[in-house]
PDB file of N, CA and C in Angstrom:
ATOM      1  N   UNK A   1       4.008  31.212  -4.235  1.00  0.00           N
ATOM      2  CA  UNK A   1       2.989  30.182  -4.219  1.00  0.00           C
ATOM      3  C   UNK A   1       3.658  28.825  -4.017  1.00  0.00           C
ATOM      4  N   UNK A   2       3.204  28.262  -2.819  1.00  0.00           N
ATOM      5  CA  UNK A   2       3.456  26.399  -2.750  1.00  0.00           C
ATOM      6  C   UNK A   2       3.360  25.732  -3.763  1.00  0.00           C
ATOM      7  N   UNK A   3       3.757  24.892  -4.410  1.00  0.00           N
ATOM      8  CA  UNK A   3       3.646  23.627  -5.307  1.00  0.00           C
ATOM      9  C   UNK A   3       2.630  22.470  -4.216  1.00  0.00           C
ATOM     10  N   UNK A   4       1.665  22.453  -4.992  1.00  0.00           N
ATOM     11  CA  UNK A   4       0.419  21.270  -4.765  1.00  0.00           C
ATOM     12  C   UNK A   4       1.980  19.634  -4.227  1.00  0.00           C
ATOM     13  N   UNK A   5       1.049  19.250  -3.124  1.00  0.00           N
ATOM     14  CA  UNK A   5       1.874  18.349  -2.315  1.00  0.00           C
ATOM     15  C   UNK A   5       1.884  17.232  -3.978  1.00  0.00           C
ATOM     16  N   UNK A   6       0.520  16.825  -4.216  1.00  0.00           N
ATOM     17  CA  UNK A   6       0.189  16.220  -5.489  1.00  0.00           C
ATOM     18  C   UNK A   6       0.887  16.055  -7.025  1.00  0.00           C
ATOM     19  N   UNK A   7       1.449  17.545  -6.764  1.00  0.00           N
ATOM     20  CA  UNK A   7       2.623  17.244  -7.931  1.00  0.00           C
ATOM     21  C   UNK A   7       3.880  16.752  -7.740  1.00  0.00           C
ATOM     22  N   UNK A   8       4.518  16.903  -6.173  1.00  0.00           N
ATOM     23  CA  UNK A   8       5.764  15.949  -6.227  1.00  0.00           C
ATOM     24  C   UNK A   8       4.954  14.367  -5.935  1.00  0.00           C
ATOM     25  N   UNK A   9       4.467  13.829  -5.521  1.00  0.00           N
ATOM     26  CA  UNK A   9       3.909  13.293  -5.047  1.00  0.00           C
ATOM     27  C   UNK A   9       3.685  11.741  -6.547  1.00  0.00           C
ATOM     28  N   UNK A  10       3.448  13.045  -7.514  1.00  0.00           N
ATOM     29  CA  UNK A  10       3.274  12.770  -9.423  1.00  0.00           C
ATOM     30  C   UNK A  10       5.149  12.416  -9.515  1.00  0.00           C
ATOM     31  N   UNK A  11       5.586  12.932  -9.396  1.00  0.00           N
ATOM     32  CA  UNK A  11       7.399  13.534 -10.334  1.00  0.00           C
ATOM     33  C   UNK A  11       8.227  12.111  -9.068  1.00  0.00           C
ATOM     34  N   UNK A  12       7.731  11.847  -8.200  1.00  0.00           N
ATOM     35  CA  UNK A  12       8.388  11.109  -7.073  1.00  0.00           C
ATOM     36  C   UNK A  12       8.052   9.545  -7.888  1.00  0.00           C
ATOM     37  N   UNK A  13       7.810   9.165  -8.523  1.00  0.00           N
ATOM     38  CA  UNK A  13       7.798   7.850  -9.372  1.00  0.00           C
ATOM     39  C   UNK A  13       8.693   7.436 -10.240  1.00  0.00           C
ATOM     40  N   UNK A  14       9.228   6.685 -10.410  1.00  0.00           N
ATOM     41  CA  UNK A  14      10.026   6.571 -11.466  1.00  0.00           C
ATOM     42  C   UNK A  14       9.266   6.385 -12.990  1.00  0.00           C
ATOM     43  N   UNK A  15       7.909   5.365 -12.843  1.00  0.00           N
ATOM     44  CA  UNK A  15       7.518   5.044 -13.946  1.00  0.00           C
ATOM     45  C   UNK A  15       6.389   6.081 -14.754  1.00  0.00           C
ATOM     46  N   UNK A  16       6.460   7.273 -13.577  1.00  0.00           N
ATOM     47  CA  UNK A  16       5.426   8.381 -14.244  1.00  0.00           C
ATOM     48  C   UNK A  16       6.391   9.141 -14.514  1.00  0.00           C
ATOM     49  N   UNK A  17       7.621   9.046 -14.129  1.00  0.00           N
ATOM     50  CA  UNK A  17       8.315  10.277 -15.053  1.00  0.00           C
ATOM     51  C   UNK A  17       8.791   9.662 -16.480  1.00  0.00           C
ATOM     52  N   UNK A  18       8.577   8.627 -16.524  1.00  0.00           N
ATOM     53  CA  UNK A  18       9.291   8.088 -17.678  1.00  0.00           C
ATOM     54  C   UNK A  18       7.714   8.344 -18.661  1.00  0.00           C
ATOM     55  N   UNK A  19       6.474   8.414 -17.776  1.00  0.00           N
ATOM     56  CA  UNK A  19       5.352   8.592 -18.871  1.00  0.00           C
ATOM     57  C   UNK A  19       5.129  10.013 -19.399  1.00  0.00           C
ATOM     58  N   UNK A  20       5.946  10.716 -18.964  1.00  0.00           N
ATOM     59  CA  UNK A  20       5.777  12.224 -18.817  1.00  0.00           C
ATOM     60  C   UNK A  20       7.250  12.283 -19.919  1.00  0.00           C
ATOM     61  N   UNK A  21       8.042  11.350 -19.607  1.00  0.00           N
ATOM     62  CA  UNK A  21       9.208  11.730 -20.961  1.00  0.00           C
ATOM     63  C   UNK A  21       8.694  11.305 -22.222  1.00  0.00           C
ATOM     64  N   UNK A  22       7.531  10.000 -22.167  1.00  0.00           N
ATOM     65  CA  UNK A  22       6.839   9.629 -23.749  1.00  0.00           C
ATOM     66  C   UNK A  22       6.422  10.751 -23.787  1.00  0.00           C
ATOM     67  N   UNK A  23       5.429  11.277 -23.128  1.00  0.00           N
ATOM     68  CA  UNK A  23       4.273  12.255 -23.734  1.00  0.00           C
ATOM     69  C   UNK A  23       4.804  13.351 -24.374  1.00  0.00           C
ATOM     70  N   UNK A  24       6.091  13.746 -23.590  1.00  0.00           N
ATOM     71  CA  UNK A  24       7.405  14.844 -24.153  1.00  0.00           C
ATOM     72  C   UNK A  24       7.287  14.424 -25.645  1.00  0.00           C
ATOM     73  N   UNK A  25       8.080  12.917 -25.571  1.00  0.00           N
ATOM     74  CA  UNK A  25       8.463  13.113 -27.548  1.00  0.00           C
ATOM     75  C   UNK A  25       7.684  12.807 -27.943  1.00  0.00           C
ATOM     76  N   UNK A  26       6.253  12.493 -27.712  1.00  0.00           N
ATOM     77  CA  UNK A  26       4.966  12.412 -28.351  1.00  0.00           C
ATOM     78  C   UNK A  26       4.000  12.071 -28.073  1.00  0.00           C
ATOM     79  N   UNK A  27       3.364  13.907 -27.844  1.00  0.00           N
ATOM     80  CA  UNK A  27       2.006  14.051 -27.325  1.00  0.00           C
ATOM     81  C   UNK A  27       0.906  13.487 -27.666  1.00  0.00           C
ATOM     82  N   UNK A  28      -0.019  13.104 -26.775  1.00  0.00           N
ATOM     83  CA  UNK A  28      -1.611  13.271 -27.229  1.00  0.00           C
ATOM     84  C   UNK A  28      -1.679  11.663 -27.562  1.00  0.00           C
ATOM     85  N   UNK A  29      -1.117  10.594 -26.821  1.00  0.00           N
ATOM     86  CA  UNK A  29      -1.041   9.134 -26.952  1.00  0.00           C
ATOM     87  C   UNK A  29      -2.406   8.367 -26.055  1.00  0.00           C
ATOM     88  N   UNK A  30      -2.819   7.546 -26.922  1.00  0.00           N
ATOM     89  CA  UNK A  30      -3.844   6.564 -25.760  1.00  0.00           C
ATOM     90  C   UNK A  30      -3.191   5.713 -24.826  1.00  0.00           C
ATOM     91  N   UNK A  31      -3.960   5.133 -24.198  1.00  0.00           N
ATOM     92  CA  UNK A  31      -3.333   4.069 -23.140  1.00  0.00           C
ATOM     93  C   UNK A  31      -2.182   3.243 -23.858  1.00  0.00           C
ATOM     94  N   UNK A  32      -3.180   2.852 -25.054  1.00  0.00           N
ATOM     95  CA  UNK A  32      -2.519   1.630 -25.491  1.00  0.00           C
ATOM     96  C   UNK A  32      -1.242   1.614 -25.857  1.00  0.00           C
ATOM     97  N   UNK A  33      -0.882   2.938 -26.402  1.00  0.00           N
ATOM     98  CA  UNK A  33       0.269   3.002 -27.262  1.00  0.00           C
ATOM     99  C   UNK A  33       1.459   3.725 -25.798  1.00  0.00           C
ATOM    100  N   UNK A  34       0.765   4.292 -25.357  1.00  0.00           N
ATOM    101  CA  UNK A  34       1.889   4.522 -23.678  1.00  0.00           C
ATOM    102  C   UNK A  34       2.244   3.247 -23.260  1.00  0.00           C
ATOM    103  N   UNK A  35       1.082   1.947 -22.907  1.00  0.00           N
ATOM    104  CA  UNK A  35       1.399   1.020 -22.402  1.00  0.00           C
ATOM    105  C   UNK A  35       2.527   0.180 -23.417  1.00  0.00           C
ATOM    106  N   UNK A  36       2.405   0.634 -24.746  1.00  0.00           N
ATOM    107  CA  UNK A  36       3.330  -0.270 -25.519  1.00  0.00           C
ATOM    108  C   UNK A  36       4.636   0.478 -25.789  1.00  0.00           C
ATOM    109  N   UNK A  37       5.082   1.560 -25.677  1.00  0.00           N
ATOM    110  CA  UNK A  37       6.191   2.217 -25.227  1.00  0.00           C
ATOM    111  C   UNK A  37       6.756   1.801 -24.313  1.00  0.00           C
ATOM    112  N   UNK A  38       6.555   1.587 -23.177  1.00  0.00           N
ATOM    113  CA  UNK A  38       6.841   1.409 -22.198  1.00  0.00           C
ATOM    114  C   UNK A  38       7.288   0.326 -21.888  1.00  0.00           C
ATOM    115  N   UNK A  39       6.758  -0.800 -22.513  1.00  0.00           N
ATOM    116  CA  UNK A  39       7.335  -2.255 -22.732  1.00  0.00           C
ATOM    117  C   UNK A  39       8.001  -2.127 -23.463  1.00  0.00           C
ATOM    118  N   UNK A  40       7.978  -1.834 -24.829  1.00  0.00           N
ATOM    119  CA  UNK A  40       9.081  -1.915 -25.727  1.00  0.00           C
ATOM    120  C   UNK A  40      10.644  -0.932 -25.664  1.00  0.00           C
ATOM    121  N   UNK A  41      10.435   0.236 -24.854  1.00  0.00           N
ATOM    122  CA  UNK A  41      11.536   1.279 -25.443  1.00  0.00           C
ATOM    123  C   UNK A  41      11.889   1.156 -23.268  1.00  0.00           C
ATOM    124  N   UNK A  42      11.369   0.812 -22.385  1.00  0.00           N
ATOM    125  CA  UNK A  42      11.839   0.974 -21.327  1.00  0.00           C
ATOM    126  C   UNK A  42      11.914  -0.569 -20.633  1.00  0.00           C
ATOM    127  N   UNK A  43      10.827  -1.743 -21.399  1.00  0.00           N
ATOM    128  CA  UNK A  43      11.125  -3.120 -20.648  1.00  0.00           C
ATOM    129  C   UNK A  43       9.897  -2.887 -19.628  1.00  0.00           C
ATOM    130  N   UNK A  44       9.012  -1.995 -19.366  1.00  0.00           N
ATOM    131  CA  UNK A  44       8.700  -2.260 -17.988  1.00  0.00           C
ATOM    132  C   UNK A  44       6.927  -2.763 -18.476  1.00  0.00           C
ATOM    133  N   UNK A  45       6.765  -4.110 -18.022  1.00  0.00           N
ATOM    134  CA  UNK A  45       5.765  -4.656 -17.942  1.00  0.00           C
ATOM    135  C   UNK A  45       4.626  -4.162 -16.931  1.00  0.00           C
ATOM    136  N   UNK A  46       4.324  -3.499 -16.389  1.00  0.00           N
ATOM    137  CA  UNK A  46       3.223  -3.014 -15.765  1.00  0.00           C
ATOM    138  C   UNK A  46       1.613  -3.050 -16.732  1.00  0.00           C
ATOM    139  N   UNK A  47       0.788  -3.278 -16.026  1.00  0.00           N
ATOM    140  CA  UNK A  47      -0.595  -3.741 -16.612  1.00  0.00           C
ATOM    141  C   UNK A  47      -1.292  -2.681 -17.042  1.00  0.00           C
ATOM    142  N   UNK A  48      -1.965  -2.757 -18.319  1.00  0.00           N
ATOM    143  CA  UNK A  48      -2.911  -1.211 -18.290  1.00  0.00           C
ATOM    144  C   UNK A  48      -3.908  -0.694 -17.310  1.00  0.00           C
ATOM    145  N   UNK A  49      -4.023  -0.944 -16.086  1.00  0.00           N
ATOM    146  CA  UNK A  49      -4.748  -1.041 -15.438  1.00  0.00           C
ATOM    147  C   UNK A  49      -3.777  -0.139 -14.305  1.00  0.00           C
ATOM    148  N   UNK A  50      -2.427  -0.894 -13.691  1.00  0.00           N
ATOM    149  CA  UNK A  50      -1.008   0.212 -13.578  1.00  0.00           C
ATOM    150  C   UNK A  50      -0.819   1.461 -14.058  1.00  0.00           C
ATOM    151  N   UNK A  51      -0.912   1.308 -15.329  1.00  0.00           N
ATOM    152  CA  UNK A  51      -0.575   2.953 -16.152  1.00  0.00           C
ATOM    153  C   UNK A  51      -1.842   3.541 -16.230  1.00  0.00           C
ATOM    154  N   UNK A  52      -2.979   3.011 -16.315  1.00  0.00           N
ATOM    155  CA  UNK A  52      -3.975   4.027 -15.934  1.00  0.00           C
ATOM    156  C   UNK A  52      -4.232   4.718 -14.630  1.00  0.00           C
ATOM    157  N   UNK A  53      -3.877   4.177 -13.591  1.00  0.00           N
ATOM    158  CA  UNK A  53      -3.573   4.247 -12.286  1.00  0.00           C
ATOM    159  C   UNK A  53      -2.409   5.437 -12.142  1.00  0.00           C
ATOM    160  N   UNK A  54      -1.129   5.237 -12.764  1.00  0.00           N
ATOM    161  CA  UNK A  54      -0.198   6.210 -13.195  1.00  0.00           C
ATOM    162  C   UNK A  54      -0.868   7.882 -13.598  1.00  0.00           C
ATOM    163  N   UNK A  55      -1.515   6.997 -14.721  1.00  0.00           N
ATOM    164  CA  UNK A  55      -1.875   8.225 -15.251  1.00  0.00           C
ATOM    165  C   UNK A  55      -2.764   9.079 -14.972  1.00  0.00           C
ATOM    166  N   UNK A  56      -3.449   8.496 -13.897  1.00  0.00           N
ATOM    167  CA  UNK A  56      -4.419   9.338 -13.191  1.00  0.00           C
ATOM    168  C   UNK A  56      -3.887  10.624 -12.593  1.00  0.00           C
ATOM    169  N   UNK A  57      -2.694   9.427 -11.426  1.00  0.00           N
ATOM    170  CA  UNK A  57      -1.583  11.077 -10.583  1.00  0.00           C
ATOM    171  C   UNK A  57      -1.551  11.702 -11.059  1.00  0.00           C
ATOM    172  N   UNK A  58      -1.023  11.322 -12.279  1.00  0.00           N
ATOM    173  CA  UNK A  58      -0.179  12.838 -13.308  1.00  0.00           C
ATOM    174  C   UNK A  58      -1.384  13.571 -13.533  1.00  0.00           C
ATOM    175  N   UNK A  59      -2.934  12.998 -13.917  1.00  0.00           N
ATOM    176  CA  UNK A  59      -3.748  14.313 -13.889  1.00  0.00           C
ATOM    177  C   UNK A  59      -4.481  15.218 -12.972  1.00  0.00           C
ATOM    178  N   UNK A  60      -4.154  14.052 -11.663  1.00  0.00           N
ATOM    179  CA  UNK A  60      -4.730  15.141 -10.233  1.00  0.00           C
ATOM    180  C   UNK A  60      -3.823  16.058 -10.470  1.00  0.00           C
ATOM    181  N   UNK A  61      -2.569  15.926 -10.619  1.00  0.00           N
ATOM    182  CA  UNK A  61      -1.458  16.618 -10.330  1.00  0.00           C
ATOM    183  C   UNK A  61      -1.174  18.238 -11.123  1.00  0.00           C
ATOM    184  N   UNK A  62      -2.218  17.803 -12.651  1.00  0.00           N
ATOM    185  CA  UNK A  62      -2.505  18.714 -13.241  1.00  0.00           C
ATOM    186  C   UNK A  62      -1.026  18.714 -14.317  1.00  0.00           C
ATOM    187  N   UNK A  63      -0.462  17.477 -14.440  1.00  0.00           N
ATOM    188  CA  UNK A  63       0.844  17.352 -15.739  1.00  0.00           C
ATOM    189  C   UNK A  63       0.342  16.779 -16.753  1.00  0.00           C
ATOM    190  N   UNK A  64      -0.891  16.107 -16.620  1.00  0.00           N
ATOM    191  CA  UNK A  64      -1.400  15.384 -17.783  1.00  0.00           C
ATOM    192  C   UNK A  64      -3.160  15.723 -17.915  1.00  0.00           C
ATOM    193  N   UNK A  65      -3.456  15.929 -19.354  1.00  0.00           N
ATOM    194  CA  UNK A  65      -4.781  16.505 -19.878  1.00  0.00           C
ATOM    195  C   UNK A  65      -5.109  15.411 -20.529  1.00  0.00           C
ATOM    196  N   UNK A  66      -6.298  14.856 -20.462  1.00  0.00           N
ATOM    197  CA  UNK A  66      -7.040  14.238 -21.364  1.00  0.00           C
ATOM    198  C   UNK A  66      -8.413  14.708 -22.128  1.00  0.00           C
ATOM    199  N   UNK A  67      -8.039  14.272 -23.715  1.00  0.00           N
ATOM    200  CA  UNK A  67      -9.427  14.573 -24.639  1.00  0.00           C
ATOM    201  C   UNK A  67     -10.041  13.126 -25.324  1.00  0.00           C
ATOM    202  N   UNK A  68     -10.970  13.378 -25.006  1.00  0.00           N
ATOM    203  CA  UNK A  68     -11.477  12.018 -25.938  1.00  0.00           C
ATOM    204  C   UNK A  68     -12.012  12.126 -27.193  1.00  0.00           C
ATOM    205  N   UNK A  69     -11.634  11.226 -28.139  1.00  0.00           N
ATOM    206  CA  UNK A  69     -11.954  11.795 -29.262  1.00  0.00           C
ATOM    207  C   UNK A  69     -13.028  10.298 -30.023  1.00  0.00           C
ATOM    208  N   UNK A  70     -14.096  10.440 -29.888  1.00  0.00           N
ATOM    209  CA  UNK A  70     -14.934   8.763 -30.452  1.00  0.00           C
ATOM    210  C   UNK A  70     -14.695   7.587 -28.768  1.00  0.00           C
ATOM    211  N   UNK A  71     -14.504   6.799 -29.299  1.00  0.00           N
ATOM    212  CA  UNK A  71     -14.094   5.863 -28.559  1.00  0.00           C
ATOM    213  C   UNK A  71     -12.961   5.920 -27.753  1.00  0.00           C
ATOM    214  N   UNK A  72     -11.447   6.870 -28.412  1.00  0.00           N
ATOM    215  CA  UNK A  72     -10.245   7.149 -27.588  1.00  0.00           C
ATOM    216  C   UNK A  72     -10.043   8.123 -26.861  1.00  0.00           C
ATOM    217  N   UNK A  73      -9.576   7.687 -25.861  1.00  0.00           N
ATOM    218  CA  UNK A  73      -8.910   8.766 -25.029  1.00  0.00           C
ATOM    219  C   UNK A  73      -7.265   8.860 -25.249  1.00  0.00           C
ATOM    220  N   UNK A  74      -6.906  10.417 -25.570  1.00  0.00           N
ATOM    221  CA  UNK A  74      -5.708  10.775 -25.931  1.00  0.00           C
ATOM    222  C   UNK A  74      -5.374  11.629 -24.812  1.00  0.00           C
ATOM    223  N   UNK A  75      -4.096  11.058 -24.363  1.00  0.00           N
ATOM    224  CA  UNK A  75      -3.175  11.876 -23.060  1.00  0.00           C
ATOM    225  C   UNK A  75      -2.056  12.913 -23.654  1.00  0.00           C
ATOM    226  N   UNK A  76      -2.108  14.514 -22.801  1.00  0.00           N
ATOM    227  CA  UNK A  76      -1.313  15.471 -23.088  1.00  0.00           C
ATOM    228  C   UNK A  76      -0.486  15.514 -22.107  1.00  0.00           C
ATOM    229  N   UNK A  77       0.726  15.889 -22.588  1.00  0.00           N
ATOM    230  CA  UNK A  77       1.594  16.684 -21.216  1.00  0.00           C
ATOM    231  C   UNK A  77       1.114  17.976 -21.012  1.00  0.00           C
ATOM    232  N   UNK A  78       1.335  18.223 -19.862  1.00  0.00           N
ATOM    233  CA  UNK A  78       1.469  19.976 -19.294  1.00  0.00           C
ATOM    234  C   UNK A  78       2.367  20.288 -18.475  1.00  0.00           C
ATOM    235  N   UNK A  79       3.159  21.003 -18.575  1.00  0.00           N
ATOM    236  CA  UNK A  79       4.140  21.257 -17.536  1.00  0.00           C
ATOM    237  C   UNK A  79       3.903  22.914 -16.879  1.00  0.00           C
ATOM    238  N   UNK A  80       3.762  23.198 -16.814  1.00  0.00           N
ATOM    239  CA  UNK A  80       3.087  24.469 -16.693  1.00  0.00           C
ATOM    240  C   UNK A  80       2.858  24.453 -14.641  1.00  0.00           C
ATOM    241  N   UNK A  81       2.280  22.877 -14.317  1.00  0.00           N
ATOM    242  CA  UNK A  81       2.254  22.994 -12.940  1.00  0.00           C
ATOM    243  C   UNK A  81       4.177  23.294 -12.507  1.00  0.00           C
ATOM    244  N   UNK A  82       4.757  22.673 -13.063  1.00  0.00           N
ATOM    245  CA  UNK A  82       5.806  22.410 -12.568  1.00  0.00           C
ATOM    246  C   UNK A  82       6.637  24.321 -12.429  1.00  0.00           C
ATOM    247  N   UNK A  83       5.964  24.898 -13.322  1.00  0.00           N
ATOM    248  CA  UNK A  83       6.587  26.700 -12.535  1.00  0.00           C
ATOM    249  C   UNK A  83       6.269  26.764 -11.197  1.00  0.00           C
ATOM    250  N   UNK A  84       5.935  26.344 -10.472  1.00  0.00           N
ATOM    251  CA  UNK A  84       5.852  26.627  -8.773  1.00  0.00           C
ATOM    252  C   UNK A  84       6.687  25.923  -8.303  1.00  0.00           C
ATOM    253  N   UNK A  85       7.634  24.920  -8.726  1.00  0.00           N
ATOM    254  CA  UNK A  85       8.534  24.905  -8.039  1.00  0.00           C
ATOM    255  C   UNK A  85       9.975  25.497  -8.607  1.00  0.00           C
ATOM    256  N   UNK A  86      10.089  25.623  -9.838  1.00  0.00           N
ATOM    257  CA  UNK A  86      11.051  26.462 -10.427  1.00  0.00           C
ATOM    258  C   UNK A  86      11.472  28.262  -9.787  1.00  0.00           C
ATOM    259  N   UNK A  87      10.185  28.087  -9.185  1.00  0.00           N
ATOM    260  CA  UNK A  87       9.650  29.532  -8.703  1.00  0.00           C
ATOM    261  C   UNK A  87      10.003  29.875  -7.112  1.00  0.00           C
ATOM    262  N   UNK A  88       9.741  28.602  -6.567  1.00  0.00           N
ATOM    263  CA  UNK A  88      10.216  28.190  -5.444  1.00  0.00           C
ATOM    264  C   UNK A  88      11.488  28.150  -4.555  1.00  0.00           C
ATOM    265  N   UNK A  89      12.326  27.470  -5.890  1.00  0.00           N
ATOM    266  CA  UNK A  89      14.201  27.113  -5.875  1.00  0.00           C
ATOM    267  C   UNK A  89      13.962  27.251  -7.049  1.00  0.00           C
ATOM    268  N   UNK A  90      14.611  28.983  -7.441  1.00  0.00           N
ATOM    269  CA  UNK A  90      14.845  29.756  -8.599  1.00  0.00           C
ATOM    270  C   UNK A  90      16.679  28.553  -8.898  1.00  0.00           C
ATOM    271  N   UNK A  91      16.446  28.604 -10.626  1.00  0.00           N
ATOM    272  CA  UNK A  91      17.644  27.792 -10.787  1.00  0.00           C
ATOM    273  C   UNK A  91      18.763  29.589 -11.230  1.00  0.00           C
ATOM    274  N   UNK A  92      18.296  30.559 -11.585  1.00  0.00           N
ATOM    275  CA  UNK A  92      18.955  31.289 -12.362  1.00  0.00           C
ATOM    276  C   UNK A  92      18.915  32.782 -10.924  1.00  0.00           C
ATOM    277  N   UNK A  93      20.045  32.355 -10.002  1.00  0.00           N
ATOM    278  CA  UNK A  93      20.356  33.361  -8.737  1.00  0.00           C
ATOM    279  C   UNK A  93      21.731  33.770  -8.910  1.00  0.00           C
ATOM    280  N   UNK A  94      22.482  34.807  -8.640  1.00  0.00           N
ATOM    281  CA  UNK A  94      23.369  35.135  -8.265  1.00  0.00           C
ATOM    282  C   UNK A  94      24.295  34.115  -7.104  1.00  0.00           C
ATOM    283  N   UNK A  95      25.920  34.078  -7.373  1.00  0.00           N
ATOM    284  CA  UNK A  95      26.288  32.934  -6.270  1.00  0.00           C
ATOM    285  C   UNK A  95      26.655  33.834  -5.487  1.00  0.00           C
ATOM    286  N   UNK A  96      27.069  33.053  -4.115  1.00  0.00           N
ATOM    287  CA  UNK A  96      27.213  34.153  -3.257  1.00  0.00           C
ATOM    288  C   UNK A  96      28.203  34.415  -3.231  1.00  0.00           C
ATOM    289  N   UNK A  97      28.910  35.750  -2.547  1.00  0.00           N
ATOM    290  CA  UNK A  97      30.344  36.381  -2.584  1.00  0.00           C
ATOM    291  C   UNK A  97      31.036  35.364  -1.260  1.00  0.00           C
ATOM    292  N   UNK A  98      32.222  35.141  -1.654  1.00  0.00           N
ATOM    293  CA  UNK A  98      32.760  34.040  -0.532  1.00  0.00           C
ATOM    294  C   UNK A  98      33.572  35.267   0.339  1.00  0.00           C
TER     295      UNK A  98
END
């Protein structure tokens, strides 16, 4: 199976992989607190309006789930798309005989 053009497309950013490494050490974050990670632990000033924009890719892409819970919306990782390309360019092959 192909990997969706949409998920490299997601992983080809620098500032969505770095939103995909928050969500790693801690899932299930609102805007607000991604957008304030991101200033504080990486420097990068981008507008919430940017990272919602961000964070959209990542959910066409199918790496990021959202639930709303009242008034908030809380963002998940998923990595789960990313087996089609693991699957693709297997990392664990035999080398070849020289």
């Amino acid at each position: 199976m192909d990997a969706d053009p949409r998920l490299f497309k997601a992983i080809g950013d620098a500032t969505r992989r770095i939103i995909l490494d928050e969500l790693t050490d801690k899932d299930g974050q609102t805007l607000f607190e991604i957008c304030s990670r991101l200033a504080m632990k990486h420097d990068l000033a981008s507008s919430r309006q940017a990272i919602s924009q961000h964070l959209a890719v990542l959910e066409q892409a199918g790496l990021v789930h959202t639930r709303r819970q009242g008034r908030y919306k809380f963002h998940h990782i998923d990595t789960s798309p990313l087996r089609s390309i693991v699957e693709r360019w297997p990392i664990d092959r035999e080398e070849p005989n020289p």
